[in-house]
N, C-alpha and C. Protein backbone atom coordinates (compact mmCIF):
# COMPACT_ATOMS: atom_id res chain seq x y z
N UNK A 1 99.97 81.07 159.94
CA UNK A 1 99.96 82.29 159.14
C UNK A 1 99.32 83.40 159.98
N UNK A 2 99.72 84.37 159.62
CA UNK A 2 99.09 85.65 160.51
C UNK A 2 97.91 85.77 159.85
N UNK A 3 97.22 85.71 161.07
CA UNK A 3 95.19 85.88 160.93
C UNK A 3 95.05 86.99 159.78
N UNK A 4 95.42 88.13 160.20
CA UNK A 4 94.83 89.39 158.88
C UNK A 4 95.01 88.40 157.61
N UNK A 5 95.99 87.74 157.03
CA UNK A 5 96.34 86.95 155.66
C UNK A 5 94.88 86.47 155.50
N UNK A 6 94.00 86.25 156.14
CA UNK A 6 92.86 85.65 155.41
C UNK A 6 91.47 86.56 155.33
N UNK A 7 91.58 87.35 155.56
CA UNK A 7 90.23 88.52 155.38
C UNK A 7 90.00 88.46 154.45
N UNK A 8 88.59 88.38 153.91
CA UNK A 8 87.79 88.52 152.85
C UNK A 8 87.70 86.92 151.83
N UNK A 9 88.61 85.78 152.93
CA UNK A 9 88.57 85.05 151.75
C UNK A 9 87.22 83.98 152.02
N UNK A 10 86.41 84.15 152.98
CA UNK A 10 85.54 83.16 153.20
C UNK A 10 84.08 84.37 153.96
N UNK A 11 83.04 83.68 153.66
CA UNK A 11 82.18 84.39 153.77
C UNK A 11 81.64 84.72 155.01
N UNK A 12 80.64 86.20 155.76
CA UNK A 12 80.78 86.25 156.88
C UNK A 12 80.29 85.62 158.29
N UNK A 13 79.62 84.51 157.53
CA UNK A 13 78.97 83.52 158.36
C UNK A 13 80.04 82.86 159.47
N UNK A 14 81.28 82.94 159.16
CA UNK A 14 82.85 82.12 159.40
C UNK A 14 83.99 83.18 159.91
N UNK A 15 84.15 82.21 160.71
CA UNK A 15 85.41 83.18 161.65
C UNK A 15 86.16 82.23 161.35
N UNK A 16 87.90 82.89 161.47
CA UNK A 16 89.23 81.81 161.44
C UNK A 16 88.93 81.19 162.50
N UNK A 17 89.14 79.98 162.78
CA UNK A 17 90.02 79.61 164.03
C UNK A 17 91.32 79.49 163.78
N UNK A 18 91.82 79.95 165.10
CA UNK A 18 93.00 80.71 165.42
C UNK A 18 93.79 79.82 166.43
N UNK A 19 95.21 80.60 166.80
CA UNK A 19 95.60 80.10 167.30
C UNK A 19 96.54 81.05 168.20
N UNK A 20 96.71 80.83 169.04
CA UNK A 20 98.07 81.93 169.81
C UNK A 20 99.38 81.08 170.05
N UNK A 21 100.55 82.26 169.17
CA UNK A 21 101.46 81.36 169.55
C UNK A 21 102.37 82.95 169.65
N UNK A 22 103.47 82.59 170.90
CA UNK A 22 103.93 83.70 171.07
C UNK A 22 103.00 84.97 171.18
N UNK A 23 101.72 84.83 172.14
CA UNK A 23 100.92 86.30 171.92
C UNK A 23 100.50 86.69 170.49
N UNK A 24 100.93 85.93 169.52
CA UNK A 24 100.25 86.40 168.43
C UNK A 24 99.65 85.43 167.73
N UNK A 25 97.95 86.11 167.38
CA UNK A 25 96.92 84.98 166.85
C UNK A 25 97.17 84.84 165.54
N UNK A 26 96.69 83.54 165.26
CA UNK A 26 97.58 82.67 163.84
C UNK A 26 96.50 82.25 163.39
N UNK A 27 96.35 82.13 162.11
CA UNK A 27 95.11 81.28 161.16
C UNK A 27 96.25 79.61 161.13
N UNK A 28 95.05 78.58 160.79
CA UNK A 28 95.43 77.58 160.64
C UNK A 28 95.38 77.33 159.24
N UNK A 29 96.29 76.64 158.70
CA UNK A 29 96.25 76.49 156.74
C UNK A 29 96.70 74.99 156.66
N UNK A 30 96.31 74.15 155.76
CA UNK A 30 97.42 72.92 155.84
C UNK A 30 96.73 72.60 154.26
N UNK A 31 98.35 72.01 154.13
CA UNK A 31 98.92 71.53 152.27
C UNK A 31 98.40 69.73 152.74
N UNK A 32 97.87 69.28 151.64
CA UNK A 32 97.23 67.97 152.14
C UNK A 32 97.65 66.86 150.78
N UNK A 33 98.86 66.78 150.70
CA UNK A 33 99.25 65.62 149.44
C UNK A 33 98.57 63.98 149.60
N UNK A 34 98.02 63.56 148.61
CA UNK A 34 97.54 62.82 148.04
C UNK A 34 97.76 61.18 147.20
N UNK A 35 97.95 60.43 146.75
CA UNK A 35 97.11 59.66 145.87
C UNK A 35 95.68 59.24 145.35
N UNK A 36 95.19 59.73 144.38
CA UNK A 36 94.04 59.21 143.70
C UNK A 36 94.22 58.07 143.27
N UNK A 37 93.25 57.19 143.63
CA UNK A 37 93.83 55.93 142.57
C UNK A 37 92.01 55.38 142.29
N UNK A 38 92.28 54.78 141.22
CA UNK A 38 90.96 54.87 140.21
C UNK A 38 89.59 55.72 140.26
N UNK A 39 90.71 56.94 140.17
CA UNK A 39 89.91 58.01 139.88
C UNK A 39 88.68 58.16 138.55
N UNK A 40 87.70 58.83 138.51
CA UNK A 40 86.85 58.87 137.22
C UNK A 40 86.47 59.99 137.28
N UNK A 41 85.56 60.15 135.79
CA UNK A 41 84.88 61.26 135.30
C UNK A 41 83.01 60.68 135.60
N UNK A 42 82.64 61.52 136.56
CA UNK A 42 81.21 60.82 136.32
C UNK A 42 80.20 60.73 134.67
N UNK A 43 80.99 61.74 134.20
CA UNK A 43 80.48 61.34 132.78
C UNK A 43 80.96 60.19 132.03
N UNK A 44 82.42 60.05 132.40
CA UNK A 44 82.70 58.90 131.25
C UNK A 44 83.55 58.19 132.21
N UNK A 45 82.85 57.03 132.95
CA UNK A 45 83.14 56.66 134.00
C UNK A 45 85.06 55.44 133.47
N UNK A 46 84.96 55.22 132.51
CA UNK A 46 86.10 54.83 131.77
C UNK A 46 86.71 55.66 131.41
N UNK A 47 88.69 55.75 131.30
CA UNK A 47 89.43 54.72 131.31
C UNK A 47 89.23 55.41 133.16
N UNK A 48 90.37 55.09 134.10
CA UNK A 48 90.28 55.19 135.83
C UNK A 48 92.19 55.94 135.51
N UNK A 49 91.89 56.62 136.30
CA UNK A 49 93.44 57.37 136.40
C UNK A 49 93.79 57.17 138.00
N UNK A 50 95.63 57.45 138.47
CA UNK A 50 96.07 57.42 139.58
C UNK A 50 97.14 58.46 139.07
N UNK A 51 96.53 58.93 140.22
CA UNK A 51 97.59 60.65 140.32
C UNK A 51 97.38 61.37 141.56
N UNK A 52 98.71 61.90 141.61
CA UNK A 52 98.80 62.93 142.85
C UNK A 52 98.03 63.41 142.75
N UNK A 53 97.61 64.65 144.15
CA UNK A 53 96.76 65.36 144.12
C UNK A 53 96.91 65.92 145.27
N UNK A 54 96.89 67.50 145.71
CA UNK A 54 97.59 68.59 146.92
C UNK A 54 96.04 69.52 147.05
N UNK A 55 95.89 69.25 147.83
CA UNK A 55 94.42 70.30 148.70
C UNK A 55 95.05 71.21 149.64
N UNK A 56 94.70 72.38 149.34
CA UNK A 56 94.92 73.28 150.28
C UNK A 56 93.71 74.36 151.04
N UNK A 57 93.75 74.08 152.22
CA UNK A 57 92.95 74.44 153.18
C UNK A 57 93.22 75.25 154.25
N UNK A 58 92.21 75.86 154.77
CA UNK A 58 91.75 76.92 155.93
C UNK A 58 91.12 75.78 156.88
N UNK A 59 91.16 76.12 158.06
CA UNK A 59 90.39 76.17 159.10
C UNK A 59 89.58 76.99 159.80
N UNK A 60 88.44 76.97 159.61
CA UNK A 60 86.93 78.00 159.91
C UNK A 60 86.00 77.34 161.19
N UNK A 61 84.99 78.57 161.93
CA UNK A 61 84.26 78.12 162.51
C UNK A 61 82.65 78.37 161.86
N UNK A 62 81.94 78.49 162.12
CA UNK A 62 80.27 78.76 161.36
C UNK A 62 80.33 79.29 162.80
N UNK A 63 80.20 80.44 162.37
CA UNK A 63 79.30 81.24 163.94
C UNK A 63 78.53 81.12 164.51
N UNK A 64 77.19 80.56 163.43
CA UNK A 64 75.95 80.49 164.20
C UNK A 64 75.74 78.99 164.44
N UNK A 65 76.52 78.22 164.20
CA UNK A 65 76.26 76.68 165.08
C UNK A 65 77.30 76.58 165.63
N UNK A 66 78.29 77.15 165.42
CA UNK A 66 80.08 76.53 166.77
C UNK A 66 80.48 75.70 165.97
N UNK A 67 80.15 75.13 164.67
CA UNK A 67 80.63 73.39 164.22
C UNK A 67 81.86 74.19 163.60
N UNK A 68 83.19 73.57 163.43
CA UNK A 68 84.29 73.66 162.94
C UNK A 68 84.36 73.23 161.50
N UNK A 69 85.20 73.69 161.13
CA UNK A 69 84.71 73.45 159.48
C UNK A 69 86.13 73.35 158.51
N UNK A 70 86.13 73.21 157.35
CA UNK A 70 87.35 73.18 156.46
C UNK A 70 87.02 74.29 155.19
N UNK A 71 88.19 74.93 154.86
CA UNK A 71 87.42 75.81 153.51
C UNK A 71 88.68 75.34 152.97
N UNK A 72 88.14 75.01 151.76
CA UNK A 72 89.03 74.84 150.46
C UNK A 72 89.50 76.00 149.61
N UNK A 73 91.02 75.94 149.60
CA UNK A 73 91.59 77.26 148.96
C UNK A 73 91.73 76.95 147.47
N UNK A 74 92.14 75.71 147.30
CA UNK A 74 92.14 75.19 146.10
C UNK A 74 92.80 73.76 146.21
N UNK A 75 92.75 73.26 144.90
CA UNK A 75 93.55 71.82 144.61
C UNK A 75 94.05 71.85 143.14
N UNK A 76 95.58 71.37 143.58
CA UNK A 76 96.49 70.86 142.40
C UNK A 76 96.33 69.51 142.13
C-alpha cells in the first residue's frame, strides 16, 4: 500500500516499515485468516466455540528501541 495510506493511524512513537518497490515506498499490511478452535469467554469459560477469524495488520517500527512490531487494524 502506498506509505501516505497510513498517517495518523498509529501513534508517534512508530514509523511504517516500508518498503521500495519500483522507487516507490510501500507500507506493509497483511489479512491473516484463521481457525479458532476451543475458543472461550474468560468469564464463562463454558460452552468452547470454533470459528473463523481474519486479523488485519500493519507493520511498524518503535523508534526508540529499533524492535519491529505488529499494529492491529482490526479483527473479523
Amino acid at each position: 500500500m502506498p506509505a501516505e495510506r497510513f498517517e495518523g493511524i498509529f501513534p508517534d512513537r512508530f514509523k511504517l516499515d516500508t518498503v521500495m518497490i519500483d522507487g516507490i515506498e510501500k507500507g506493509l499490511i497483511s489479512v491473516v485468516p484463521f481457525i479458532d478452535v476451543d475458543f472461550t469467554s474468560a468469564v464463562f469459560p463454558f460452552p468452547t466455540f470454533t470459528m473463523g477469524q481474519t486479523n488485519y495488520r500493519i507493520y511498524i517500527i518503535d523508534i526508540e528501541t529499533g524492535e519491529r512490531c505488529v499494529w492491529f487494524l482490526g479483527t473479523t
